[in-house]
PDB file of N, CA and C in Angstrom:
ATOM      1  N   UNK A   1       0.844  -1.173   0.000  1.00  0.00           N
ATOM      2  CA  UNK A   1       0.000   0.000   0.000  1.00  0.00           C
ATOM      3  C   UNK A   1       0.893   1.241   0.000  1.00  0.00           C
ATOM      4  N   UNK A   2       0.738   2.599  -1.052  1.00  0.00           N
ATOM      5  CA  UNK A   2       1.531   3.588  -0.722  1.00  0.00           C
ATOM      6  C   UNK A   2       1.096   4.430   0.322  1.00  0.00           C
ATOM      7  N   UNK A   3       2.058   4.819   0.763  1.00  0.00           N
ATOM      8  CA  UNK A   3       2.488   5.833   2.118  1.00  0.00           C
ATOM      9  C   UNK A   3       1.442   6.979   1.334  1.00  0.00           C
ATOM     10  N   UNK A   4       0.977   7.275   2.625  1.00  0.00           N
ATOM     11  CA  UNK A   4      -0.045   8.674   2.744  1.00  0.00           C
ATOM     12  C   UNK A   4       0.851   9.634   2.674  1.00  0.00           C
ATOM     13  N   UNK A   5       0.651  10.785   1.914  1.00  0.00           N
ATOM     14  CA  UNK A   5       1.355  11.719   1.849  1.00  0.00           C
ATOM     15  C   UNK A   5       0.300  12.875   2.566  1.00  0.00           C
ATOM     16  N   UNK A   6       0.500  14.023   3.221  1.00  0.00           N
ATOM     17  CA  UNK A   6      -0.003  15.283   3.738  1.00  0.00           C
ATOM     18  C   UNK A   6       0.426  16.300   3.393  1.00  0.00           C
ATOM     19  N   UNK A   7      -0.281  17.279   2.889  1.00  0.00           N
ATOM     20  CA  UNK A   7       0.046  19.118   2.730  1.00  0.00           C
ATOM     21  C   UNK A   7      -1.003  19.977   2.694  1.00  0.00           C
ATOM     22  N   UNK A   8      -0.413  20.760   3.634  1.00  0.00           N
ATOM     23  CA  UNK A   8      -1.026  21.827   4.038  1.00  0.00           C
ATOM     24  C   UNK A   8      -1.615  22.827   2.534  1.00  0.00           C
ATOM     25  N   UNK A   9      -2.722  22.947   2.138  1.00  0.00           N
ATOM     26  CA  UNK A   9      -3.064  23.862   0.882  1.00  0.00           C
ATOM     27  C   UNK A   9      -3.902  25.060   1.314  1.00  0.00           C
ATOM     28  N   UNK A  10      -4.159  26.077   0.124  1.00  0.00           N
ATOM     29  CA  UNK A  10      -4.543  26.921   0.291  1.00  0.00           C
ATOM     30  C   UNK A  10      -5.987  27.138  -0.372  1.00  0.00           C
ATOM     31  N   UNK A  11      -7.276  26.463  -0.489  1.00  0.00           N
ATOM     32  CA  UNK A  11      -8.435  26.591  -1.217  1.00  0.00           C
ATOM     33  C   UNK A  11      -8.982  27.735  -1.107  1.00  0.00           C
ATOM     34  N   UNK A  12      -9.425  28.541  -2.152  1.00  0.00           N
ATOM     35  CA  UNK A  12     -10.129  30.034  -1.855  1.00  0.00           C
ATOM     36  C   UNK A  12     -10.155  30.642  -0.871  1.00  0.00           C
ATOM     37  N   UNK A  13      -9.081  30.712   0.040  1.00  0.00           N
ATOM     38  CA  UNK A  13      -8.482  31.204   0.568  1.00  0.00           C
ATOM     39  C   UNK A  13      -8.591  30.903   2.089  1.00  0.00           C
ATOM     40  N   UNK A  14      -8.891  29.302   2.115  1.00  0.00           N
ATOM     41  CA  UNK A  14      -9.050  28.708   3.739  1.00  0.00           C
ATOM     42  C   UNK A  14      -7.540  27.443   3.068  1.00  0.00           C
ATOM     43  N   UNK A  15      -6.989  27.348   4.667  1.00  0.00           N
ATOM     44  CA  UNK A  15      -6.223  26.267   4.559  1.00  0.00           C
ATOM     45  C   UNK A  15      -6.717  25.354   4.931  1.00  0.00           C
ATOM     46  N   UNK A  16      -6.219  23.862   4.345  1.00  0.00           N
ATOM     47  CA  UNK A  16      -6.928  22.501   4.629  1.00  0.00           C
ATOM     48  C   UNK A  16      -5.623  21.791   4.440  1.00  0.00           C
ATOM     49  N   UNK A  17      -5.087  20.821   5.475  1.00  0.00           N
ATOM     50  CA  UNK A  17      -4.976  19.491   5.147  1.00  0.00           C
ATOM     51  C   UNK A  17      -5.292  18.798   3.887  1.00  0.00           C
ATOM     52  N   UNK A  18      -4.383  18.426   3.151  1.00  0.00           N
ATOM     53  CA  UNK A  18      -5.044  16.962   1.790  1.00  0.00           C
ATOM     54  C   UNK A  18      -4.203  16.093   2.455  1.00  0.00           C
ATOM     55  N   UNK A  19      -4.886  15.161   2.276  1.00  0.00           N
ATOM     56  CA  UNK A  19      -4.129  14.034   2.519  1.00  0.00           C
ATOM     57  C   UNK A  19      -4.235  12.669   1.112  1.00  0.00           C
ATOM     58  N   UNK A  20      -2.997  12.003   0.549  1.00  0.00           N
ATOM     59  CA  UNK A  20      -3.374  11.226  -0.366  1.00  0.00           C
ATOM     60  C   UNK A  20      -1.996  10.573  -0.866  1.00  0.00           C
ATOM     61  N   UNK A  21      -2.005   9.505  -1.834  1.00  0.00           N
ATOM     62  CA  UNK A  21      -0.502   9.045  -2.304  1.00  0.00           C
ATOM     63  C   UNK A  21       0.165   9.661  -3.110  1.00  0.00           C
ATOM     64  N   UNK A  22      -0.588  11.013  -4.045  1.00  0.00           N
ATOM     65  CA  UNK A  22       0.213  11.489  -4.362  1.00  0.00           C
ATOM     66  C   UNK A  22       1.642  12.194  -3.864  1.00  0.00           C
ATOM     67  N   UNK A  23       2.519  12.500  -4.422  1.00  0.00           N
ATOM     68  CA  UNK A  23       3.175  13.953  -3.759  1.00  0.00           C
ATOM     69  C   UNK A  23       3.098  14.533  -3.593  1.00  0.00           C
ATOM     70  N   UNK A  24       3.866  15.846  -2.435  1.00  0.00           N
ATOM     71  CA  UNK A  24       2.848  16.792  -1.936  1.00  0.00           C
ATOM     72  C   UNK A  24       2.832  18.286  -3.313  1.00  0.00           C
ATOM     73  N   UNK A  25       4.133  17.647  -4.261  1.00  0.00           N
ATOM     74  CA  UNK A  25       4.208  18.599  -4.879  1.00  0.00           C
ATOM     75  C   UNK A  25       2.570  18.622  -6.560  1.00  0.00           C
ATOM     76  N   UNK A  26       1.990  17.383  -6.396  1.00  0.00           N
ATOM     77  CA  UNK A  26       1.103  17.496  -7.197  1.00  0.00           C
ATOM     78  C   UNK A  26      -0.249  17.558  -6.089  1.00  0.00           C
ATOM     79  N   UNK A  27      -0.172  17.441  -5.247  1.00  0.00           N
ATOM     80  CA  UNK A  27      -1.123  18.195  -3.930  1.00  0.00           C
ATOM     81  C   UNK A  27      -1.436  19.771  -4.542  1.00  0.00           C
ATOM     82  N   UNK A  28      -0.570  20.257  -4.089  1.00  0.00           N
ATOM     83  CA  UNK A  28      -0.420  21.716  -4.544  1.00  0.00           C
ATOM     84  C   UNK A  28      -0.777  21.931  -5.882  1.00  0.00           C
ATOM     85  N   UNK A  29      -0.336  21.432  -6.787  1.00  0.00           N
ATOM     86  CA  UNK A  29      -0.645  21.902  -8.023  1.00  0.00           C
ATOM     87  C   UNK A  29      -2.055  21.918  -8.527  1.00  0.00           C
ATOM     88  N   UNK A  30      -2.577  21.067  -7.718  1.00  0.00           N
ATOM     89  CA  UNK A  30      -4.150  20.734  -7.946  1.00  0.00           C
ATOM     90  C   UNK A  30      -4.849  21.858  -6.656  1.00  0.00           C
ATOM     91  N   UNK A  31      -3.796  22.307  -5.701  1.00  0.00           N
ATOM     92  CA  UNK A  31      -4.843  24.040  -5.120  1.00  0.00           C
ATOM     93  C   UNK A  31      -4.227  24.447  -5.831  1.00  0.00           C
ATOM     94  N   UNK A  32      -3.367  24.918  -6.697  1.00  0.00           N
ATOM     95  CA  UNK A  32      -3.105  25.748  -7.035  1.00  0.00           C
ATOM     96  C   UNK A  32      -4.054  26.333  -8.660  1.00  0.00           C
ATOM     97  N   UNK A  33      -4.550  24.941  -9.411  1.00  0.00           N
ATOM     98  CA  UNK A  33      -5.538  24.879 -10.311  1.00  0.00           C
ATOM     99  C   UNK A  33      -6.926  25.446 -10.046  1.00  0.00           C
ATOM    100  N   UNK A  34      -7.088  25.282  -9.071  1.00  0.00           N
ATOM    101  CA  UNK A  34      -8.530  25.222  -8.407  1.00  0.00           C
ATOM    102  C   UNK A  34      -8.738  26.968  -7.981  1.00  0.00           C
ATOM    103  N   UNK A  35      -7.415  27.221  -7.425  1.00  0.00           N
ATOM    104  CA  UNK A  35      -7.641  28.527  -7.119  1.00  0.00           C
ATOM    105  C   UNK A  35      -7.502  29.691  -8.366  1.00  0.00           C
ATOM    106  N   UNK A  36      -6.841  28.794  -9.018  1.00  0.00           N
ATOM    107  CA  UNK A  36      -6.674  29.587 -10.447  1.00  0.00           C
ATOM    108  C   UNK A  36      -8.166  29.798 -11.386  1.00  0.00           C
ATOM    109  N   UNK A  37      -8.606  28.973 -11.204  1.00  0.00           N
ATOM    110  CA  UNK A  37     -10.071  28.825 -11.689  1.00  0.00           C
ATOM    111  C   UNK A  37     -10.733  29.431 -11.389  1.00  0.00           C
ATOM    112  N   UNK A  38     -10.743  29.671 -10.146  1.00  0.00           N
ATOM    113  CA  UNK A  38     -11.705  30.671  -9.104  1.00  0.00           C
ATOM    114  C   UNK A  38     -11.145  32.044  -9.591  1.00  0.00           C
ATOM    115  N   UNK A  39     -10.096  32.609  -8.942  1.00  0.00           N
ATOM    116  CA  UNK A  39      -9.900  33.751  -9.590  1.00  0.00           C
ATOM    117  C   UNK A  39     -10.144  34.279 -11.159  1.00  0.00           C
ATOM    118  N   UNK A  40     -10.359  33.416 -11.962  1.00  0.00           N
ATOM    119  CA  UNK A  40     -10.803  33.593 -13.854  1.00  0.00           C
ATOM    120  C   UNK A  40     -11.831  33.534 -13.576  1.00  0.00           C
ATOM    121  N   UNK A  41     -13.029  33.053 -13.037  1.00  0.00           N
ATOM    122  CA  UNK A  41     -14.296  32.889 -12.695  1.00  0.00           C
ATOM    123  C   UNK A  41     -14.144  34.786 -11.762  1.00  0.00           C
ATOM    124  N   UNK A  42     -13.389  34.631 -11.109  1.00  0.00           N
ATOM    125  CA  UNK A  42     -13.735  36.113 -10.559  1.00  0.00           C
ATOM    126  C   UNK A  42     -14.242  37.363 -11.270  1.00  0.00           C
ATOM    127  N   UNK A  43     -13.369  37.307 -12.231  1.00  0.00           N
ATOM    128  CA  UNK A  43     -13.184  38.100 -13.177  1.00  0.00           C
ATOM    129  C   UNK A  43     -14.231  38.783 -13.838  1.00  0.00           C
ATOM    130  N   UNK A  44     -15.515  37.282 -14.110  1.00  0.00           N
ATOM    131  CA  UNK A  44     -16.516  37.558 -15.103  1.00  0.00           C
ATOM    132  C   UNK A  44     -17.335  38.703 -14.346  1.00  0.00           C
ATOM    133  N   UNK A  45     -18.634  39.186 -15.052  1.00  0.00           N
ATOM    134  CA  UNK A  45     -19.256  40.023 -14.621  1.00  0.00           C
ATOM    135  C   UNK A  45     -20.153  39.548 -13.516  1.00  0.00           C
ATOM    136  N   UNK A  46     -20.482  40.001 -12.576  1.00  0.00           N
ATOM    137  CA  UNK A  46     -21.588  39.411 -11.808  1.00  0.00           C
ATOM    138  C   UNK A  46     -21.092  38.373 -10.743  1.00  0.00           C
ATOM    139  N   UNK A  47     -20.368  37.639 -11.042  1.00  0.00           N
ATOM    140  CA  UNK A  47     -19.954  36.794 -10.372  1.00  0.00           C
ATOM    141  C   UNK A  47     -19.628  36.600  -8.872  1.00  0.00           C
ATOM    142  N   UNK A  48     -18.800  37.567  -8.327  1.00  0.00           N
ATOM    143  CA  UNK A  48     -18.971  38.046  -7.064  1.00  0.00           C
ATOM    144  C   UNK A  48     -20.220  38.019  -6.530  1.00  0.00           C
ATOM    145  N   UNK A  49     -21.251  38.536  -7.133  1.00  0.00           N
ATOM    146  CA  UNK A  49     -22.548  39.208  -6.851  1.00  0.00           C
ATOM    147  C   UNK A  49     -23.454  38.068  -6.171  1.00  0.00           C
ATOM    148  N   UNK A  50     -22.732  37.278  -6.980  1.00  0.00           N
ATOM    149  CA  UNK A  50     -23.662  35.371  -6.556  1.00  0.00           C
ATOM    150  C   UNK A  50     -23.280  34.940  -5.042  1.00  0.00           C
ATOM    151  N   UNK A  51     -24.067  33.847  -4.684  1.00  0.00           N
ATOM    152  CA  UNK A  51     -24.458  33.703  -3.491  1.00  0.00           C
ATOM    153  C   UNK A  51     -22.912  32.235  -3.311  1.00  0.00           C
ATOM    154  N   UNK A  52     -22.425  32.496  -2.250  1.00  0.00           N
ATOM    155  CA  UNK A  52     -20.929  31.398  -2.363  1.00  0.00           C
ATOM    156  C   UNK A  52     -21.452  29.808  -2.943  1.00  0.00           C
ATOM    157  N   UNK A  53     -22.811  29.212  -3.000  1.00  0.00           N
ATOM    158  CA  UNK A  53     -23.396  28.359  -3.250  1.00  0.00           C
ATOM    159  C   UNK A  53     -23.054  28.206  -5.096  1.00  0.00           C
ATOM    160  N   UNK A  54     -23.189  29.353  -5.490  1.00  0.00           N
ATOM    161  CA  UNK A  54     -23.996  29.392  -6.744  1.00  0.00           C
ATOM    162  C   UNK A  54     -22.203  29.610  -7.413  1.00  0.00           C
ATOM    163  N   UNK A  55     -21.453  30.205  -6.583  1.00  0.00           N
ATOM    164  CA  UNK A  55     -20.092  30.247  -6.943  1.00  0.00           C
ATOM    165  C   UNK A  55     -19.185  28.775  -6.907  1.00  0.00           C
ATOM    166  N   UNK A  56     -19.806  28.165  -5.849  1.00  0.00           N
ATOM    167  CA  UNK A  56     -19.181  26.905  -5.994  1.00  0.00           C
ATOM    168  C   UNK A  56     -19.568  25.780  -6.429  1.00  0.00           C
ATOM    169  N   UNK A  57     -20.772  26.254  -7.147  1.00  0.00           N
ATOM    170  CA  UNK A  57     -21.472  25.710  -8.431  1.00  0.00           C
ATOM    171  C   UNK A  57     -21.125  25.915  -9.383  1.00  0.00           C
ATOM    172  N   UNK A  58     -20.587  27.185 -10.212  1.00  0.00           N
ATOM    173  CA  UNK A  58     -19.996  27.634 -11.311  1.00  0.00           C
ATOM    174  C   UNK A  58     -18.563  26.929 -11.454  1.00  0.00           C
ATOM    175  N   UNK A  59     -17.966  27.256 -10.063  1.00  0.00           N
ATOM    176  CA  UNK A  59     -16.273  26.879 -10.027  1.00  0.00           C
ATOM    177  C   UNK A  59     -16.756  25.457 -10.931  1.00  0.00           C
ATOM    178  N   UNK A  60     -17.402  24.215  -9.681  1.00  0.00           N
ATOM    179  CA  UNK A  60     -17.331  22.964  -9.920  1.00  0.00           C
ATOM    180  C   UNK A  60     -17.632  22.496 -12.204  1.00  0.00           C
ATOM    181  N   UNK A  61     -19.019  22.947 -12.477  1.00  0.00           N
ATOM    182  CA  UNK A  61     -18.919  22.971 -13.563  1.00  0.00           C
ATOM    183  C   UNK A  61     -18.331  23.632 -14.548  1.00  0.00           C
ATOM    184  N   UNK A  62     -17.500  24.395 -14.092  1.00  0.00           N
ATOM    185  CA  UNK A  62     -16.483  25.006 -15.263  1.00  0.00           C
ATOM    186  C   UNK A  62     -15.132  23.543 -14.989  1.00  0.00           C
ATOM    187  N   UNK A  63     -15.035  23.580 -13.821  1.00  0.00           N
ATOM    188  CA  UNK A  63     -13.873  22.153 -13.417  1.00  0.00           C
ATOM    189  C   UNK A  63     -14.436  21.002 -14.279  1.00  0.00           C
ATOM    190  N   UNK A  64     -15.627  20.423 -14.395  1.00  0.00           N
ATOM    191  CA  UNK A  64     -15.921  19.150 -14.647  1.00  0.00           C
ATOM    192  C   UNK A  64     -15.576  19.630 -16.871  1.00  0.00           C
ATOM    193  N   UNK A  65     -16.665  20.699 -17.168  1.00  0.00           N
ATOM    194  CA  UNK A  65     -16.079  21.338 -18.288  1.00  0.00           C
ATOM    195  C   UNK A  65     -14.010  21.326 -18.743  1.00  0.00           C
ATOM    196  N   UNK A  66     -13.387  21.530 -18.189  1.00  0.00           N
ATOM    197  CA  UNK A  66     -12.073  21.720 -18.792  1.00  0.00           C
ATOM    198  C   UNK A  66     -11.925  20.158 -18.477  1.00  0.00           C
ATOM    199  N   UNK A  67     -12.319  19.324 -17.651  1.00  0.00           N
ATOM    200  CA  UNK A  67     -12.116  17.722 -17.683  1.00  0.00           C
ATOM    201  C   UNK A  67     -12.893  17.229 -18.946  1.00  0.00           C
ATOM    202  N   UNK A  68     -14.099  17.089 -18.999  1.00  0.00           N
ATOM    203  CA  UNK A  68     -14.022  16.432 -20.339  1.00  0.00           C
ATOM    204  C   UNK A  68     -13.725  17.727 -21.936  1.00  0.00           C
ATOM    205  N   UNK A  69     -13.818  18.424 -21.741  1.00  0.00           N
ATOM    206  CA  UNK A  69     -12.874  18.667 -23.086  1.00  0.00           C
ATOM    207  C   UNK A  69     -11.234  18.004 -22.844  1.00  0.00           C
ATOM    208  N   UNK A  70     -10.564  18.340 -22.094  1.00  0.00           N
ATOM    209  CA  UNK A  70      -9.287  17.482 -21.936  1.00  0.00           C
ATOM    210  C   UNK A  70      -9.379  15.900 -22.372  1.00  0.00           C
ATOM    211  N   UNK A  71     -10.168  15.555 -21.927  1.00  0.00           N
ATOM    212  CA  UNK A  71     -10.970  14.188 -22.137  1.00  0.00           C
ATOM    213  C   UNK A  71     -11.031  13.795 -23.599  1.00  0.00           C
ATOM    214  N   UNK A  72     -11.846  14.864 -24.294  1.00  0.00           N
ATOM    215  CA  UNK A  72     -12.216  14.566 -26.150  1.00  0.00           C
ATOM    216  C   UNK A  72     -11.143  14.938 -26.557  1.00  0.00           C
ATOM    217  N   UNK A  73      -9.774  15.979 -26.103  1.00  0.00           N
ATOM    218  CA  UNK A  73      -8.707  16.018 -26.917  1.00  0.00           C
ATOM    219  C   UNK A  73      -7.642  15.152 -26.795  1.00  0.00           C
ATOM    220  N   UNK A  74      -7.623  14.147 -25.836  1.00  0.00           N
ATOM    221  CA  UNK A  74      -7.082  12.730 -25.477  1.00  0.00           C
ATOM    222  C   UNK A  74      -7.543  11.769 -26.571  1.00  0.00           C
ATOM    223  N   UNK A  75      -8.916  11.878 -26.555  1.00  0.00           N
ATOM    224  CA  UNK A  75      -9.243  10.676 -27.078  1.00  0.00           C
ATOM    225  C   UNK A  75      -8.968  11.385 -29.024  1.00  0.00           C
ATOM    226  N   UNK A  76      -9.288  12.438 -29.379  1.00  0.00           N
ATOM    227  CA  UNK A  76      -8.710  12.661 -30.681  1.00  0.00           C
ATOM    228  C   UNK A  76      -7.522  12.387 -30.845  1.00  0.00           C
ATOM    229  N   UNK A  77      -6.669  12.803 -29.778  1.00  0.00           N
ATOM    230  CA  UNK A  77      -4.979  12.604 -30.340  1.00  0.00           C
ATOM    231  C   UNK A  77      -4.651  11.275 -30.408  1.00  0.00           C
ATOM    232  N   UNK A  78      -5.722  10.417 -29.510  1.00  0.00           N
ATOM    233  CA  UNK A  78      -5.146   9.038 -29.448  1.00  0.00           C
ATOM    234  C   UNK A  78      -5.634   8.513 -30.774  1.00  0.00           C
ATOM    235  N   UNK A  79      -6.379   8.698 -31.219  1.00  0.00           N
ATOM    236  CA  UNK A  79      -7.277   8.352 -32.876  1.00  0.00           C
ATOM    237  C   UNK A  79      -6.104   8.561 -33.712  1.00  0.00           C
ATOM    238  N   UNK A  80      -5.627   9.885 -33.816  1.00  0.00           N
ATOM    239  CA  UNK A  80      -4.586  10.470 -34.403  1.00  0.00           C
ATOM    240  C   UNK A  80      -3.368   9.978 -34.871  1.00  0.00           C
ATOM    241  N   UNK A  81      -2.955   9.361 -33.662  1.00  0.00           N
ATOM    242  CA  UNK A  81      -1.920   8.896 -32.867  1.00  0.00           C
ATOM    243  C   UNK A  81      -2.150   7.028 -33.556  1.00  0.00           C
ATOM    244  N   UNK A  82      -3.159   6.402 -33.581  1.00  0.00           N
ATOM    245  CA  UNK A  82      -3.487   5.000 -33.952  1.00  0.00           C
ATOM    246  C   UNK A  82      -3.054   5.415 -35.294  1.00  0.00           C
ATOM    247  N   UNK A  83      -3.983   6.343 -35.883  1.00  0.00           N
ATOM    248  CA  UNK A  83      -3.652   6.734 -37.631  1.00  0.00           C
ATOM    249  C   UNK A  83      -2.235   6.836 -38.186  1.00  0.00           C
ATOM    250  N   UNK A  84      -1.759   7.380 -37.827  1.00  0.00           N
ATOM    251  CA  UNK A  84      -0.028   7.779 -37.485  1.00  0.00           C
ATOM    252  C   UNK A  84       0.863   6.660 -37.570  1.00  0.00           C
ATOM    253  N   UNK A  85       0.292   5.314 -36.733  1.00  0.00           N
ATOM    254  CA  UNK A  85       1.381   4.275 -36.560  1.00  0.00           C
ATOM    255  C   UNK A  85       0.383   3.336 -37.426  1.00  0.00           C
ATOM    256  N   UNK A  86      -0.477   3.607 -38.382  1.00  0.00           N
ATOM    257  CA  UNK A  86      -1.097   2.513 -39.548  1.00  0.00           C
ATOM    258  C   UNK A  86      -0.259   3.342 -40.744  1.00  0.00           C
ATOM    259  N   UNK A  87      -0.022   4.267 -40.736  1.00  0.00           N
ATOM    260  CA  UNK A  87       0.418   5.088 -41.921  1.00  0.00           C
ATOM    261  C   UNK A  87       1.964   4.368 -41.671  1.00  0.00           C
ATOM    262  N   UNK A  88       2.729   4.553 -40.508  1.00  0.00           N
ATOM    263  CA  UNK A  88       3.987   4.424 -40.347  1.00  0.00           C
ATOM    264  C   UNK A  88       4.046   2.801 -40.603  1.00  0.00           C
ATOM    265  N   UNK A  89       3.385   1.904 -40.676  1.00  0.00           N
ATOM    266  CA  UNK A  89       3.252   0.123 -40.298  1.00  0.00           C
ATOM    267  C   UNK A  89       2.854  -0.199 -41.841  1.00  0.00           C
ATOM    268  N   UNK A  90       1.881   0.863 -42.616  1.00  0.00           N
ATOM    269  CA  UNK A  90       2.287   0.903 -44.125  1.00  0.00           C
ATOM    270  C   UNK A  90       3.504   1.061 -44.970  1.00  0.00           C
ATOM    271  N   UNK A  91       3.971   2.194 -44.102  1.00  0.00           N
ATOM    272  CA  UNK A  91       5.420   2.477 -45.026  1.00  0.00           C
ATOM    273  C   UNK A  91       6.460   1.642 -45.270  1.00  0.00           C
ATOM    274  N   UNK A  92       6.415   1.253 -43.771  1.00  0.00           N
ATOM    275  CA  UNK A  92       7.241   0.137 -43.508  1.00  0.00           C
ATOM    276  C   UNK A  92       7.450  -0.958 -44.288  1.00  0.00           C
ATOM    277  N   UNK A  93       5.853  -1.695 -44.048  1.00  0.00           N
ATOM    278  CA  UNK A  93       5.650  -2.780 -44.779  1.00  0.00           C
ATOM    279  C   UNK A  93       6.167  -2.414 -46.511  1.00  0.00           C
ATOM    280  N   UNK A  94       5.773  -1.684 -47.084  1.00  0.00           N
ATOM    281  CA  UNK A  94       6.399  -0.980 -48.459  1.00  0.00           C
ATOM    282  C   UNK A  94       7.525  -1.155 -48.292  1.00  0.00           C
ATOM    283  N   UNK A  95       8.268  -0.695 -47.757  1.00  0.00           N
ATOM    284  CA  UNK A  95      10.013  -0.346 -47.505  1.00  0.00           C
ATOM    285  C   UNK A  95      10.550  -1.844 -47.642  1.00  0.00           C
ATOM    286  N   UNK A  96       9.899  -2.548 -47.270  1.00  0.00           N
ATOM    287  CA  UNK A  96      10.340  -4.161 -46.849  1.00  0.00           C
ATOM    288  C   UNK A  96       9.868  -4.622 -47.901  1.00  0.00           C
ATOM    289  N   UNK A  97       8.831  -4.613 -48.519  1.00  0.00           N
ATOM    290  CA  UNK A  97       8.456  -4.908 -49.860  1.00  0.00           C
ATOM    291  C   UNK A  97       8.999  -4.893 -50.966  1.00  0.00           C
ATOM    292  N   UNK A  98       9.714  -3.652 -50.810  1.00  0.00           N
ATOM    293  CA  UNK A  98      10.690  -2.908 -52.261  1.00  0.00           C
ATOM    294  C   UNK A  98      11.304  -3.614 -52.053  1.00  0.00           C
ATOM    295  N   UNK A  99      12.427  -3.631 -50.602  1.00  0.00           N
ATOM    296  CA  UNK A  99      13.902  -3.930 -50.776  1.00  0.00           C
ATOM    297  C   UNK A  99      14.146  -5.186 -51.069  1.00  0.00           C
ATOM    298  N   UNK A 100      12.970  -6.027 -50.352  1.00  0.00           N
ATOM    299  CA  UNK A 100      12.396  -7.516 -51.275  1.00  0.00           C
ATOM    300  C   UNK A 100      12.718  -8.202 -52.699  1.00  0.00           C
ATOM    301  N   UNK A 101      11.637  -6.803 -53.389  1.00  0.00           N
ATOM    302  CA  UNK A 101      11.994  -7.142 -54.961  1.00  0.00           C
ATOM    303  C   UNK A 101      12.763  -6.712 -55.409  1.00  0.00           C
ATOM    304  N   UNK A 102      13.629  -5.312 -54.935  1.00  0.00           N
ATOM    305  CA  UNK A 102      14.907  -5.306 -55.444  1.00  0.00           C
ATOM    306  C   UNK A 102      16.136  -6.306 -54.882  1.00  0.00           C
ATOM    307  N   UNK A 103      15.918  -6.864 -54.218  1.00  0.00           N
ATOM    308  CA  UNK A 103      16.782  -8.069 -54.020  1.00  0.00           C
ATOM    309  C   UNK A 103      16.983  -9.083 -54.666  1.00  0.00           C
ATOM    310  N   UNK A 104      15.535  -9.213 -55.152  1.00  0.00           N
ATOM    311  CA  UNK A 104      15.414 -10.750 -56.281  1.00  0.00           C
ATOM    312  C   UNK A 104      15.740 -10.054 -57.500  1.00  0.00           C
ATOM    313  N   UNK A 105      16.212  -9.292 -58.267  1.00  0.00           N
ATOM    314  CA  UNK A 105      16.428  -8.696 -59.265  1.00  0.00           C
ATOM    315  C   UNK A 105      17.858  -8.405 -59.430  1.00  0.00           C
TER     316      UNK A 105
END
């Protein structure tokens, strides 16, 4: 089982304990995302104006939003990426083909 890791973070501006197997240095990076989010969410118009409910409603679905687009541009590159090594597993096969019949010749 991996060792629990602990760090102290900074969420919208309360500190908390995480506790988890990551490291503490991707601990942080994930308050540090979160708070980054919040503050770009600050930004918009109105936003402040909302009730902390309705803010940590926005935060959450703008979060779940940049997850699956991240998500569909994974799964395109991996499509991409399959295409790429049928093109390259063609060439190949060609390359081996030629040097084939120029061998018997």
């Amino acid at each position: 089982m991996a060792e629990k890791n602990y760090t102290e973070v900074t969420l919208l501006g309360k500190s908390y304990v995480l506790g988890g197997a990551e490291q503490e240095a991707y601990l942080q990076r994930v308050a540090t995302y979160v708070n980054g989010k919040a503050a770009e969410l600050a930004k918009t118009q109105g936003y402040l104006r909302q009730t902390e409910d309705f803010r940590y409603l926005t935060l959450i679905l703008n979060m779940a939003d940049d997850y699956f687009k991240a998500q569909a541009q994974v799964e395109e590159l991996t499509k991409k990426q399959a295409a790429l090594e049928q093109e390259l597993y063609s060439v190949k096969h060609e390359l081996v083909s030629s040097k084939i019949r120029h061998d018997e010749t």
